[in-house]
PDB file of N, CA and C in Angstrom:
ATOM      1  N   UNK A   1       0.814  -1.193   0.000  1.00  0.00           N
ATOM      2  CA  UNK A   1       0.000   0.000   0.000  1.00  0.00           C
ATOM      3  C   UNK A   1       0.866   1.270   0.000  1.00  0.00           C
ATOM      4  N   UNK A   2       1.755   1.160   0.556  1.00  0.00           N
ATOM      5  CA  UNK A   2       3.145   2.056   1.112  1.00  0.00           C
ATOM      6  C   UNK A   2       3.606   2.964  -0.678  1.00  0.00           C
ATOM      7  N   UNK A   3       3.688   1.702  -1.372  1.00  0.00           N
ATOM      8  CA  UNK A   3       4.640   1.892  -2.901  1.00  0.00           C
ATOM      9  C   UNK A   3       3.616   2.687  -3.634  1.00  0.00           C
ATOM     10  N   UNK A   4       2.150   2.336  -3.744  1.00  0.00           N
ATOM     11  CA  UNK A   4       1.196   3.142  -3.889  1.00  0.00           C
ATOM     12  C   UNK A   4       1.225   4.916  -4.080  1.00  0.00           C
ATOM     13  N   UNK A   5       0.701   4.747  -2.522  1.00  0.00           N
ATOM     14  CA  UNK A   5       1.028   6.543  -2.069  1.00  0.00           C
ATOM     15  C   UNK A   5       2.032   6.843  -2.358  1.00  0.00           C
ATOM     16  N   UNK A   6       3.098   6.329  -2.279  1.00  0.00           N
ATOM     17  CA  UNK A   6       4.716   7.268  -2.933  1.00  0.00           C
ATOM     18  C   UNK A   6       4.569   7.454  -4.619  1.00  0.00           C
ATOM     19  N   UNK A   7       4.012   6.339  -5.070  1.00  0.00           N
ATOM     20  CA  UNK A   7       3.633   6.663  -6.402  1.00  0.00           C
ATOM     21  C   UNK A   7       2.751   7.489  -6.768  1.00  0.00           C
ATOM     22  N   UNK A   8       1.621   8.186  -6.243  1.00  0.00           N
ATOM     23  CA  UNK A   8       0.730   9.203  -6.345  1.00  0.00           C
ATOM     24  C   UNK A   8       1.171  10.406  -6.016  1.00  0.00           C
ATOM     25  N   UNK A   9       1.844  10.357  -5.182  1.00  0.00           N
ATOM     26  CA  UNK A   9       2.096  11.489  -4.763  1.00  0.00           C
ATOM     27  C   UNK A   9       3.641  12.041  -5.711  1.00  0.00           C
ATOM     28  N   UNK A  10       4.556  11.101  -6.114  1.00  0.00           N
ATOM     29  CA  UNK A  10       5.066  11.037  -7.381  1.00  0.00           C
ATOM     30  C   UNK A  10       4.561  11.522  -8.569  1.00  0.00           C
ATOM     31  N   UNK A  11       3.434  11.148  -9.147  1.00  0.00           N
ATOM     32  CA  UNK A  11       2.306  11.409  -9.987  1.00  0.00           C
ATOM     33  C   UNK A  11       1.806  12.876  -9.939  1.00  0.00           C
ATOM     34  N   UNK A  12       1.387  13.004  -8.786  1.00  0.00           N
ATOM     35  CA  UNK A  12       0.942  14.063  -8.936  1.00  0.00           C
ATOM     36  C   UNK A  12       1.726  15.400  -9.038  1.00  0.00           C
ATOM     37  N   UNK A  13       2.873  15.200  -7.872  1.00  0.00           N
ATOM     38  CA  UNK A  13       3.881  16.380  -8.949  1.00  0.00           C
ATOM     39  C   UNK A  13       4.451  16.601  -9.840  1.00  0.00           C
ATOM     40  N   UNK A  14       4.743  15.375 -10.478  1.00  0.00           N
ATOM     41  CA  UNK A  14       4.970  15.484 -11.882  1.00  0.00           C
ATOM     42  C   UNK A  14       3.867  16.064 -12.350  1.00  0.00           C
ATOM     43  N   UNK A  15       2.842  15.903 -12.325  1.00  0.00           N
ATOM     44  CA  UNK A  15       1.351  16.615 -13.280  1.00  0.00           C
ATOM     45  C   UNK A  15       1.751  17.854 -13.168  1.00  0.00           C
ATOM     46  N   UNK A  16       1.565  18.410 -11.638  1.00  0.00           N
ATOM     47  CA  UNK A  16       1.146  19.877 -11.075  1.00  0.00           C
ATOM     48  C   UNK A  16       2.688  20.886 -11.541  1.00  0.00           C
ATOM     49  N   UNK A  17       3.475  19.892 -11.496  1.00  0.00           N
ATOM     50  CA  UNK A  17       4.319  21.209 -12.018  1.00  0.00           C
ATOM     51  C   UNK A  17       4.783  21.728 -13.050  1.00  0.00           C
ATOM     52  N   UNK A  18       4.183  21.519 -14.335  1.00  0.00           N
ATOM     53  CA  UNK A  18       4.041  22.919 -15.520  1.00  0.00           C
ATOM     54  C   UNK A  18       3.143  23.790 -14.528  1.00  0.00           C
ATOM     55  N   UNK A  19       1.849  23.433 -14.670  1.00  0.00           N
ATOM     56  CA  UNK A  19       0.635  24.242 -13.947  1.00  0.00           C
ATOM     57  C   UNK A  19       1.683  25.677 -12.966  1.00  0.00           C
ATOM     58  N   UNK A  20       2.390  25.089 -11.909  1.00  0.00           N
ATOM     59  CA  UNK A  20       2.812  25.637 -11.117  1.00  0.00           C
ATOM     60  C   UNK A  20       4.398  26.682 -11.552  1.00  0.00           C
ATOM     61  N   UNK A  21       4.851  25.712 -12.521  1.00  0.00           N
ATOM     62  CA  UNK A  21       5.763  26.723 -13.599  1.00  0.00           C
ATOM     63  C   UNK A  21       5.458  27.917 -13.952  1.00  0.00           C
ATOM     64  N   UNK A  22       4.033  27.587 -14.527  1.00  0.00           N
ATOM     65  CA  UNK A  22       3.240  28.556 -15.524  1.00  0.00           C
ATOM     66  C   UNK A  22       2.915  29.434 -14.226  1.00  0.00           C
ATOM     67  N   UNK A  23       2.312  29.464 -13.055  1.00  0.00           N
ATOM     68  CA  UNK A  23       2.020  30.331 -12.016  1.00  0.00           C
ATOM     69  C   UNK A  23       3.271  31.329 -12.192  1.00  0.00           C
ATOM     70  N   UNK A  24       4.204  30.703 -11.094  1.00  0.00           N
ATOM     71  CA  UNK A  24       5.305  31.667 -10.894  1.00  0.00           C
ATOM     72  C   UNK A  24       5.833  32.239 -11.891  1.00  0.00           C
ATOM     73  N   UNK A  25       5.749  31.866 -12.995  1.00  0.00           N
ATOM     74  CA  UNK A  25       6.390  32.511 -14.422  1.00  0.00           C
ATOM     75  C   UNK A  25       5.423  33.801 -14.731  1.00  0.00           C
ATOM     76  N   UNK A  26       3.798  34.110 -14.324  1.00  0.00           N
ATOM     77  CA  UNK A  26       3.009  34.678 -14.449  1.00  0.00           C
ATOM     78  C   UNK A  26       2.984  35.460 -13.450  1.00  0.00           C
ATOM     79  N   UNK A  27       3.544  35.083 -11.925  1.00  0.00           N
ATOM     80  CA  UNK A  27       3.655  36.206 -10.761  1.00  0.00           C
ATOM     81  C   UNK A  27       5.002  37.115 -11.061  1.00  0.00           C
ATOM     82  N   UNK A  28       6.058  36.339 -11.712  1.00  0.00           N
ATOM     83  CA  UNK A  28       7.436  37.457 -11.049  1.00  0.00           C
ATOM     84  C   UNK A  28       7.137  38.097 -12.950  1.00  0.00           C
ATOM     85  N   UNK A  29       6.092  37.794 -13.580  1.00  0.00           N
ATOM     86  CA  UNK A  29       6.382  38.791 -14.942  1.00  0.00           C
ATOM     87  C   UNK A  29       5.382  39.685 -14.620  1.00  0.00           C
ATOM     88  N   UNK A  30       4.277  39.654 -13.671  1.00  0.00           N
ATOM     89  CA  UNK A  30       3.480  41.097 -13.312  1.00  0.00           C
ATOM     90  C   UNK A  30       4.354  41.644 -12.023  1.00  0.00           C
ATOM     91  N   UNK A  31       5.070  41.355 -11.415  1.00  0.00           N
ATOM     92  CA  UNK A  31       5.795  41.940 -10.260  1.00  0.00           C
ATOM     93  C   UNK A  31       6.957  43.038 -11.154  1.00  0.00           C
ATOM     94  N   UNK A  32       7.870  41.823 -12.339  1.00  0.00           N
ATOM     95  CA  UNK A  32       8.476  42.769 -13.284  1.00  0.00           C
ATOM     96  C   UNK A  32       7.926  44.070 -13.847  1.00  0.00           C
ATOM     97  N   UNK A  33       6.749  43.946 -14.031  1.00  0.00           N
ATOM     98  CA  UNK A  33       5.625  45.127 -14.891  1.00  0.00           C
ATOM     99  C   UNK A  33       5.995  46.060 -13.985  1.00  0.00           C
ATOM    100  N   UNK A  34       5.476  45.522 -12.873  1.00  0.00           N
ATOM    101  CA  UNK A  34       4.904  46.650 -12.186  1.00  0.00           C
ATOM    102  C   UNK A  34       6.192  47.623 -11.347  1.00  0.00           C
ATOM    103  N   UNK A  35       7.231  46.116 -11.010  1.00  0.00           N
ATOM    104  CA  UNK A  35       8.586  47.359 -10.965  1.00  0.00           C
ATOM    105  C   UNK A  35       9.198  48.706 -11.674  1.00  0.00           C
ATOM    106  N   UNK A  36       9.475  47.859 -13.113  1.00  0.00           N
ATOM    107  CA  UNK A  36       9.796  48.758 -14.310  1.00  0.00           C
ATOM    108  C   UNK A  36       8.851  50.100 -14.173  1.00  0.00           C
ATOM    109  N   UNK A  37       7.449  50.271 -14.388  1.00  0.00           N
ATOM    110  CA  UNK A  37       6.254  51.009 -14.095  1.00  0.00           C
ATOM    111  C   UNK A  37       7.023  51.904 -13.548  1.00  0.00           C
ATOM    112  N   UNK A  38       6.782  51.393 -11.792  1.00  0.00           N
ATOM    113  CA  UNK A  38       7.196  52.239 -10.440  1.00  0.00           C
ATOM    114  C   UNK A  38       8.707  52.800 -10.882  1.00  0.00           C
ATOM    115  N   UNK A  39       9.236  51.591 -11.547  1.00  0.00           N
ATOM    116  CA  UNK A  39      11.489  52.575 -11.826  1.00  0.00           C
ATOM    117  C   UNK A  39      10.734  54.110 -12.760  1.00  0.00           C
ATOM    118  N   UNK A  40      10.105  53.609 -13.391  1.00  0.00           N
ATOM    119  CA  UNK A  40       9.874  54.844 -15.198  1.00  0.00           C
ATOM    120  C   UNK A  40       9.022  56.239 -14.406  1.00  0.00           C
ATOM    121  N   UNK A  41       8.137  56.178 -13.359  1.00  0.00           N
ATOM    122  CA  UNK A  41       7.036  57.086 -12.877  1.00  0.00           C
ATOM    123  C   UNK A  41       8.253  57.846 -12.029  1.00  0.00           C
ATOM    124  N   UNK A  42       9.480  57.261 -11.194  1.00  0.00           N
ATOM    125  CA  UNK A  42      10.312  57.803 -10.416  1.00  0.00           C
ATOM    126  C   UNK A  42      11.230  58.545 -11.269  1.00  0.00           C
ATOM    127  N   UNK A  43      11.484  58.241 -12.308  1.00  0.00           N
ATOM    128  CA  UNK A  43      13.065  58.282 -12.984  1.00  0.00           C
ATOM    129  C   UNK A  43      11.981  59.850 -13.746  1.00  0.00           C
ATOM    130  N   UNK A  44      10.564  59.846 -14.217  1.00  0.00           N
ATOM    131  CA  UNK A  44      10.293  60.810 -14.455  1.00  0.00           C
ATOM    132  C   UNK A  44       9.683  62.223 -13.970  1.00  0.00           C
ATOM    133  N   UNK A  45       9.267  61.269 -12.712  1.00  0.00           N
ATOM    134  CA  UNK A  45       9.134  62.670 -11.914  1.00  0.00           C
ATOM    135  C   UNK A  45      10.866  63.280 -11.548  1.00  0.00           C
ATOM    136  N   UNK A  46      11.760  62.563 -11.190  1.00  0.00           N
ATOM    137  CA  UNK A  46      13.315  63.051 -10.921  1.00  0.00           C
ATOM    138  C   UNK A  46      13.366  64.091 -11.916  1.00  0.00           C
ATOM    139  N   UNK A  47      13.449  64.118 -13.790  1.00  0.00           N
ATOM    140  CA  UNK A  47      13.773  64.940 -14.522  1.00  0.00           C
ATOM    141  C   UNK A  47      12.500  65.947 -14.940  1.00  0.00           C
ATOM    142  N   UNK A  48      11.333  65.779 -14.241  1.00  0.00           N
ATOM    143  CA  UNK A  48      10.092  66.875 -14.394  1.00  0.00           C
ATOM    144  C   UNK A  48      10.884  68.348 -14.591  1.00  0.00           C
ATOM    145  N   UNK A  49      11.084  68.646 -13.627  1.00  0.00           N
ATOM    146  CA  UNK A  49      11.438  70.299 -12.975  1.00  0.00           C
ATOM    147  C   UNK A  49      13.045  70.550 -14.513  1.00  0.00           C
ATOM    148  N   UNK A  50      13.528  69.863 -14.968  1.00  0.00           N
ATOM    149  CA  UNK A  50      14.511  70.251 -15.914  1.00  0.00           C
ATOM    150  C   UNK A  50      14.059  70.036 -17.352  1.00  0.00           C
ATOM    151  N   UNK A  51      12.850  70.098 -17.353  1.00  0.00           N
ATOM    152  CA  UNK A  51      11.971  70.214 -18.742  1.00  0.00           C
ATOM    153  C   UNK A  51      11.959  71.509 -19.574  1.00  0.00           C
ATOM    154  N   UNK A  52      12.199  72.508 -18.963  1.00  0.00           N
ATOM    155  CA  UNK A  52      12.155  74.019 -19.520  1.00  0.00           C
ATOM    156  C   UNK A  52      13.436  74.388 -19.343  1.00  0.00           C
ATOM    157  N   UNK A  53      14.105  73.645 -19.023  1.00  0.00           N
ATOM    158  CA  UNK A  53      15.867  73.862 -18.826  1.00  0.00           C
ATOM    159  C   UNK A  53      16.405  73.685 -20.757  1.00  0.00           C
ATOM    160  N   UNK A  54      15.766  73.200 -21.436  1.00  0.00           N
ATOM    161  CA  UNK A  54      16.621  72.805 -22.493  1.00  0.00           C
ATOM    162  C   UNK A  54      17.279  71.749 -22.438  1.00  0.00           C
ATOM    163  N   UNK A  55      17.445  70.729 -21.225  1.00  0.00           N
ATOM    164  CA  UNK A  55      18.613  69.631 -21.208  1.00  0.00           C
ATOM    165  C   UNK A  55      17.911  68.488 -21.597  1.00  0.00           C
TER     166      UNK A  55
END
């Protein structure tokens, strides 16, 4: 019964992990978004005020 459950539970992570690939591959590429976002909104408020400077 023992060889069983080690085999299912074998089984089943083999199944679950594309599924679970595909998750985390889908969390750290909206975390990426949303960094880049937050870097680009900072980096442009920094050069706001030197807009009428000509530089």
């Amino acid at each position: 019964m023992m060889k069983g459950q080690i085999k299912n539970k074998a089984c089943f992570l083999k199944d679950s992990l594309p599924l679970l690939s595909a998750i985390f591959l889908a969390i750290a590429s909206v975390t990426y978004i949303m960094y880049k976002n937050w870097s680009n909104r900072l980096y442009i408020e920094k050069w706001k005020d030197y807009e009428d400077c000509g530089i």
